[in-house]
Protein backbone atom coordinates (compact mmCIF):
# COMPACT_ATOMS: atom_id res chain seq x y z
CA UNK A 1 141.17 239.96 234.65
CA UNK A 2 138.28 242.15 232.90
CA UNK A 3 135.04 240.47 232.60
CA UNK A 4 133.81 239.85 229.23
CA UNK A 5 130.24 241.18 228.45
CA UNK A 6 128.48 238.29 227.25
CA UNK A 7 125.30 240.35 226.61
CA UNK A 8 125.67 241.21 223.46
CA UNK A 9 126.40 238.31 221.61
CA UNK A 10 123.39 236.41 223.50
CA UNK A 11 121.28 239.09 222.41
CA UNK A 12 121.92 238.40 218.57
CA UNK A 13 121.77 234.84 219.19
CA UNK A 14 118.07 235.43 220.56
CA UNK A 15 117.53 237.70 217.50
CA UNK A 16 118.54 235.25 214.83
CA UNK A 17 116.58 232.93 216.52
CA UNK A 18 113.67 234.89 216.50
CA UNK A 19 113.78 236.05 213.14
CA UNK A 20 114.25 232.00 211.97
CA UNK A 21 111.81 230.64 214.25
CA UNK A 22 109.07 229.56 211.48
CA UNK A 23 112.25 228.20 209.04
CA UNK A 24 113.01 225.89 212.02
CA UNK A 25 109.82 225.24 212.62
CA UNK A 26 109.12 223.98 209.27
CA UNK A 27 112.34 222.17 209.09
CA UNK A 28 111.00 220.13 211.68
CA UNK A 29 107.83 219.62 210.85
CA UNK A 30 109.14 218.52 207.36
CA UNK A 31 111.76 216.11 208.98
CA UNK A 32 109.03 214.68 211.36
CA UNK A 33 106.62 214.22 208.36
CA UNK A 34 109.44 212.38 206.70
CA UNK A 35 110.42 210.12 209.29
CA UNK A 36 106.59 208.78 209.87
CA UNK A 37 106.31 208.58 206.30
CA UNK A 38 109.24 206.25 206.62
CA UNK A 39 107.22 204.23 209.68
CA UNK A 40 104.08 204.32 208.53
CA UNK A 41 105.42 203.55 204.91
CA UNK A 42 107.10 200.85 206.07
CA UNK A 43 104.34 199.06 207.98
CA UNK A 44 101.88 199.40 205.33
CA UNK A 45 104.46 198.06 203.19
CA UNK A 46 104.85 194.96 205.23
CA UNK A 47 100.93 195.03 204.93
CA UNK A 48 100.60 195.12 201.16
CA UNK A 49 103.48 192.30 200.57
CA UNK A 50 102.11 190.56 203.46
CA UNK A 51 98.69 190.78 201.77
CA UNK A 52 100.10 189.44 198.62
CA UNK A 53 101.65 186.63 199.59
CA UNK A 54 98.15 185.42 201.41
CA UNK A 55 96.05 186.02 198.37
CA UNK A 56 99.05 183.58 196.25
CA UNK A 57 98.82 180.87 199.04
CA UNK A 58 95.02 181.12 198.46
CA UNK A 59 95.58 180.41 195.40
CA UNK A 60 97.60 177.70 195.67
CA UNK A 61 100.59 178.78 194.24
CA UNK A 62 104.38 177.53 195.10
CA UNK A 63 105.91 178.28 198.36
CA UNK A 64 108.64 179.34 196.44
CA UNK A 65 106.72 181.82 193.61
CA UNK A 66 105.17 183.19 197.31
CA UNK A 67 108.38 183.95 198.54
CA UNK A 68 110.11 185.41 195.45
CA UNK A 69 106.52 187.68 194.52
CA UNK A 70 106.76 188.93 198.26
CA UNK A 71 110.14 189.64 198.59
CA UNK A 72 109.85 191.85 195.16
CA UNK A 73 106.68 193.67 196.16
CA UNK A 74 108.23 194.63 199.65
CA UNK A 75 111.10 195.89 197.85
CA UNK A 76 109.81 198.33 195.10
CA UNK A 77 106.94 199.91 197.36
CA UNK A 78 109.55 200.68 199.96
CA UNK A 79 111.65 202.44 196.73
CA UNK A 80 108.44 204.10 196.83
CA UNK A 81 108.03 205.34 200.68
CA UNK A 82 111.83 206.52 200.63
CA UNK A 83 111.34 208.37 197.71
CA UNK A 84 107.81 210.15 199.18
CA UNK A 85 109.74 210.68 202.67
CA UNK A 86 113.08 212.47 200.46
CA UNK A 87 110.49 214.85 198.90
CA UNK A 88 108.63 215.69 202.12
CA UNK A 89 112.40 217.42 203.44
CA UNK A 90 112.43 218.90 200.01
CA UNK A 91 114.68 216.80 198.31
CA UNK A 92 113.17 217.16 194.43
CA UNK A 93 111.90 213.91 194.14
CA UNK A 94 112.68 214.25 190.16
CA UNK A 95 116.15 214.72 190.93
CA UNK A 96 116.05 211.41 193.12
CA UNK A 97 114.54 209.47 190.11
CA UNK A 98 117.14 210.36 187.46
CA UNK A 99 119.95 210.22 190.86
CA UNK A 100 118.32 206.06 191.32
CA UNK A 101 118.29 205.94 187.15
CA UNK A 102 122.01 207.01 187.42
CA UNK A 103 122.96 204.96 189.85
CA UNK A 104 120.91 202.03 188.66
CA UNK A 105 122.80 202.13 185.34
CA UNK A 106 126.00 202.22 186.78
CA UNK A 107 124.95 199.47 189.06
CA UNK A 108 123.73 197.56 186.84
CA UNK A 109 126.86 197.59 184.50
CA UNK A 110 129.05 196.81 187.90
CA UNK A 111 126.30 194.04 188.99
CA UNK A 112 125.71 192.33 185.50
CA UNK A 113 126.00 188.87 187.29
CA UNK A 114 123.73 190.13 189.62
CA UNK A 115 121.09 191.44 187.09
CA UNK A 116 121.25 188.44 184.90
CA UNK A 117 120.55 186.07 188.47
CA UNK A 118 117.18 188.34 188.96
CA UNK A 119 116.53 188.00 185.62
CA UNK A 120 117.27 184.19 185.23
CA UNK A 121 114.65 183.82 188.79
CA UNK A 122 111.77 185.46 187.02
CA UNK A 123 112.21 182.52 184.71
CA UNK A 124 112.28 180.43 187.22
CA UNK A 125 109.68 181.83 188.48
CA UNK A 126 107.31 182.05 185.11
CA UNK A 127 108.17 178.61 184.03
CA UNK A 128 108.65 176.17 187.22
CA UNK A 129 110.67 173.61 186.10
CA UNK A 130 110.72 173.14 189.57
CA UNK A 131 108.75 174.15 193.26
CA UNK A 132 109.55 174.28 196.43
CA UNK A 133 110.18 170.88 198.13
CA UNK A 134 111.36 168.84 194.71
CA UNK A 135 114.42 167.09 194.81
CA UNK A 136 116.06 168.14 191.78
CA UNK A 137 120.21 168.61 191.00
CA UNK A 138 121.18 172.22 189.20
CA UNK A 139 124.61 173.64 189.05
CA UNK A 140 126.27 170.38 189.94
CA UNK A 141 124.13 170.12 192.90
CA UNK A 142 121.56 167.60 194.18
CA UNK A 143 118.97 168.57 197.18
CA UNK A 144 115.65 170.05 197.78
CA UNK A 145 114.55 172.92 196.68
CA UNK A 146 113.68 174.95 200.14
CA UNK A 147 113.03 178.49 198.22
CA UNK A 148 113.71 180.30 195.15
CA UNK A 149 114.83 183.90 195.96
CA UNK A 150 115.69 186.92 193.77
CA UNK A 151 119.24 186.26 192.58
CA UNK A 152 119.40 182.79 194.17
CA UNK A 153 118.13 179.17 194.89
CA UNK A 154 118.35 177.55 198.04
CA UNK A 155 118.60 173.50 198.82
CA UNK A 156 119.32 171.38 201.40
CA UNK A 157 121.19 167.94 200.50
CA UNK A 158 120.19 165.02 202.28
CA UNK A 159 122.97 164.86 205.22
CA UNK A 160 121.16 168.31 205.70
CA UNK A 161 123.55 171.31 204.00
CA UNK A 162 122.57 174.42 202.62
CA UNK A 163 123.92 175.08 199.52
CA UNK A 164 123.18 178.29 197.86
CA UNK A 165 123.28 178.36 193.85
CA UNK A 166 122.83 181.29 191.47
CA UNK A 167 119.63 181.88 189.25
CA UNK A 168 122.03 182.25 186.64
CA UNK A 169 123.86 178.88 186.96
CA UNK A 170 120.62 177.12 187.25
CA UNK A 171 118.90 178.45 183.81
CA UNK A 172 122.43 177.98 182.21
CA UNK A 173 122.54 174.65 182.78
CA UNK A 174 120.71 171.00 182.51
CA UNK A 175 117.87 170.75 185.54
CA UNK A 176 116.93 167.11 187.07
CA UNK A 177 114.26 167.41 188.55
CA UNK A 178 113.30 163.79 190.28
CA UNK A 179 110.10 164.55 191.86
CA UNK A 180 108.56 165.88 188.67
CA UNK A 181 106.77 162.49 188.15
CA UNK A 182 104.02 160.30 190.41
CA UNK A 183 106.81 157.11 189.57
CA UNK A 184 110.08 156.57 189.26
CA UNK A 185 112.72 153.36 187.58
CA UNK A 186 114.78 152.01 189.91
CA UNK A 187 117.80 150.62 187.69
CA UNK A 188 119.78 147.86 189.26
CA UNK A 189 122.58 145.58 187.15
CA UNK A 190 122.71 142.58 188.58
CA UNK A 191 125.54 140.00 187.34
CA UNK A 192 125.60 135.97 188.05
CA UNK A 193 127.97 133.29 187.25
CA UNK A 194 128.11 132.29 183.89
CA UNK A 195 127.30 128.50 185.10
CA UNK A 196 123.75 130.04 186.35
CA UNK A 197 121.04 128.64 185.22
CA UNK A 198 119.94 131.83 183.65
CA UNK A 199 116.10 130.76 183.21
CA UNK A 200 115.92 130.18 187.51
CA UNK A 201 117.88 133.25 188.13
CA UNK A 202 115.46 135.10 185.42
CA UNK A 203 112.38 133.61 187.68
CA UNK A 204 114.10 134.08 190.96
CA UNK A 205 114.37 137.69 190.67
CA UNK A 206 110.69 138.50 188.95
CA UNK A 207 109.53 136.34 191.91
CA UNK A 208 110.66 138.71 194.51
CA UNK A 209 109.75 141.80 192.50
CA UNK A 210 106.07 140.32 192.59
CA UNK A 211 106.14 139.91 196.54
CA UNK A 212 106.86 143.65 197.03
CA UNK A 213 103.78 145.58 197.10
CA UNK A 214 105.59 149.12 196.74
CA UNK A 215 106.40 147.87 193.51
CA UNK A 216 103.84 148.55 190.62
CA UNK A 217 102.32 146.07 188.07
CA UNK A 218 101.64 148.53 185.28
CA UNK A 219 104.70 149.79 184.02
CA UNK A 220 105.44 145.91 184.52
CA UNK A 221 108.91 145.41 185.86
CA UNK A 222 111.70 144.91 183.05
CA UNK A 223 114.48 141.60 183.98
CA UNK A 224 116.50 140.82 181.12
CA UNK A 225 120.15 139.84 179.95
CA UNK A 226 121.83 143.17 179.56
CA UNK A 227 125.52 141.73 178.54
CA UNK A 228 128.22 139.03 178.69
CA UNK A 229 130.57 140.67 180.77
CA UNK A 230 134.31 139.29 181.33
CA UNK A 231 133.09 137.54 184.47
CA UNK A 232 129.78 137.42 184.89
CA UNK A 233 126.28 137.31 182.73
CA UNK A 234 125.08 140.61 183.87
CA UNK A 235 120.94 140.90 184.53
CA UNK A 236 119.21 144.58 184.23
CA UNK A 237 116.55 144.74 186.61
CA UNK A 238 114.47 147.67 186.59
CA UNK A 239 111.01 147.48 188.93
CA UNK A 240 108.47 150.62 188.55
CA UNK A 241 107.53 152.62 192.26
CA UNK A 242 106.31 155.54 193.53
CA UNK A 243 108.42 158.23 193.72
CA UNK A 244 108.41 158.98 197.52
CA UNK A 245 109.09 154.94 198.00
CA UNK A 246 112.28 155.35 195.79
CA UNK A 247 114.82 154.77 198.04
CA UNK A 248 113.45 152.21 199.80
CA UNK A 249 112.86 150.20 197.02
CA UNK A 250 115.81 150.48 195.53
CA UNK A 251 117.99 149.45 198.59
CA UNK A 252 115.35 146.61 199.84
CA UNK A 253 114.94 144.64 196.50
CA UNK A 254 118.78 144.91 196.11
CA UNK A 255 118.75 143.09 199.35
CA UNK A 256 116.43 140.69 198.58
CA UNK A 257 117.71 139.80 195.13
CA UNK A 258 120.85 138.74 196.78
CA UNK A 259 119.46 136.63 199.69
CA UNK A 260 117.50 134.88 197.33
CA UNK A 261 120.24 134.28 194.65
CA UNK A 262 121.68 132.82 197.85
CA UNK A 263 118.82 130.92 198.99
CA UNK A 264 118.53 128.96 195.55
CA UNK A 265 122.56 128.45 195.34
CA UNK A 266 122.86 131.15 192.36
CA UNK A 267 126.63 132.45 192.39
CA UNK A 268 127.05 136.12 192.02
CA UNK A 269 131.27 136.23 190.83
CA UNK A 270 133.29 139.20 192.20
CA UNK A 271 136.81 139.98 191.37
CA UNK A 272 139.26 137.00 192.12
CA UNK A 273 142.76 135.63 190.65
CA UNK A 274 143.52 131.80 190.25
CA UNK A 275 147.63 130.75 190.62
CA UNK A 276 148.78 127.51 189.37
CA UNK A 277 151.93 126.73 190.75
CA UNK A 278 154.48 124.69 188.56
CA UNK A 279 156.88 122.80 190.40
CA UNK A 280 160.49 122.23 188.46
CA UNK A 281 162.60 119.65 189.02
């Protein structure tokens, strides 16, 4: 077998490499330039949001506004860096704007959900009806509010889930927000035999109302006839609190009310059925 005269052929090689040697050498350069633009960009963008977010908590603002300004910043100055790196590797960066327009329209017509759950969280954002650690119920859902993001809200429910809800679904619909307020109403429906003595039962209750210092004087607590039910003569008894003693004094003075109904020989009725048997001869 002949031997092939590779010679030649690595002699144009070496040529065309010669004669390109400052294209590639820019080409580098320019790709090198890019990617630190894209590191460097980066950190300082992490820097800037970063910086943000520390002049908000300065000023006191919500854990949650803090959150949802930083997460936006971040995002549009990094928009920013890619765009600077593109045009460094001469991609026209003009092109790349009306290319992101482009694409953001169509996008946006794709994502409308999506667009109208950023929108509905700068809302959220501008108006508070609600901050970060309130217990409040939106969308059908009760919990606290752990942050408010840019297309959604996050809780956690007492037993401790996560439950994620759209922006959207929580400006389209009613917001409870139970931590708005210093005090809160605890409601409670008490119901006693109608051979109570209603005047005792009246002075029973109000009695150990009086004896619980979580409960306030001023809104005085409200204990009153609310209605003659079928089986019982039902009581409404609604003591004043502070809103992080809620709980507790609601399940407490429901407690108490019915040890001392007990105590003083006050009959709360439940559900029961009487049979008279008629014997026939």
């Amino acid at each position: 077998m002949a031997d092939v005269d590779l010679a030649p052929n690595l002699s144009k090689l070496e040529h065309w490499f010669t004669n390109n040697s400052d294209l590639f050498l820019q080409y580098g350069v320019n790709i090198i330039s890019a990617v630190l633009i894209l590191f460097v960009g980066n950190i300082i963008v992490k820097m800037v949001a970063g910086s943000v977010a520390k002049i908000l908590k300065k000023k006191e603002m919500d854990q949650a506004v803090v959150d949802f300004v930083h997460t936006l910043v971040r995002y549009l100055l990094f928009v920013i860096v890619l765009v600077a790196a593109l045009g460094r590797i001469g991609v026209q960066t003009a092109s790349v704007v009306a290319v992101i327009g482009a694409a953001g329209l169509a996008v946006g017509l794709a994502l409308q959900g999506s667009l109208s759950n950023f929108a509905a969280g700068v809302l959220i954002v501008a108006f508070r009806p609600f901050k970060s650690g309130d217990y409040v119920e939106i969308g059908g859902v009760a919990g606290s509010v752990e942050s408010i993001q840019i297309f959604q809200t996050i809780l956690v429910t007492p037993d401790n889930k996560m439950v994620v809800v759209p922006n959207g679904g929580v400006i389209g619909g009613p917001i409870t927000n139970y931590s708005r307020h210093e005090t809160r109403r605890v409601d409670h429906v008490i119901g006693v035999s109608y051979s109570a003595d209603l005047k005792k039962t009246k002075a029973v209750i109000t009695q150990i109302l009086e004896d619980d210092a979580r409960v306030l004087k001023s809104p005085a607590p409200t204990v009153g006839v609310v209605a003659l039910a079928d089986s019982s003569v039902n009581f409404v008894v609604r003591p004043w609190c502070n809103t992080a003693d809620y709980w507790d004094v609601y399940f407490d003075t429901l407690q108490a009310i019915k040890e001392g109904l007990d105590k003083e020989g006050i009959e709360i009725p439940f559900p029961q059925m009487d049979v008279h048997l008629n014997k026939a001869d």
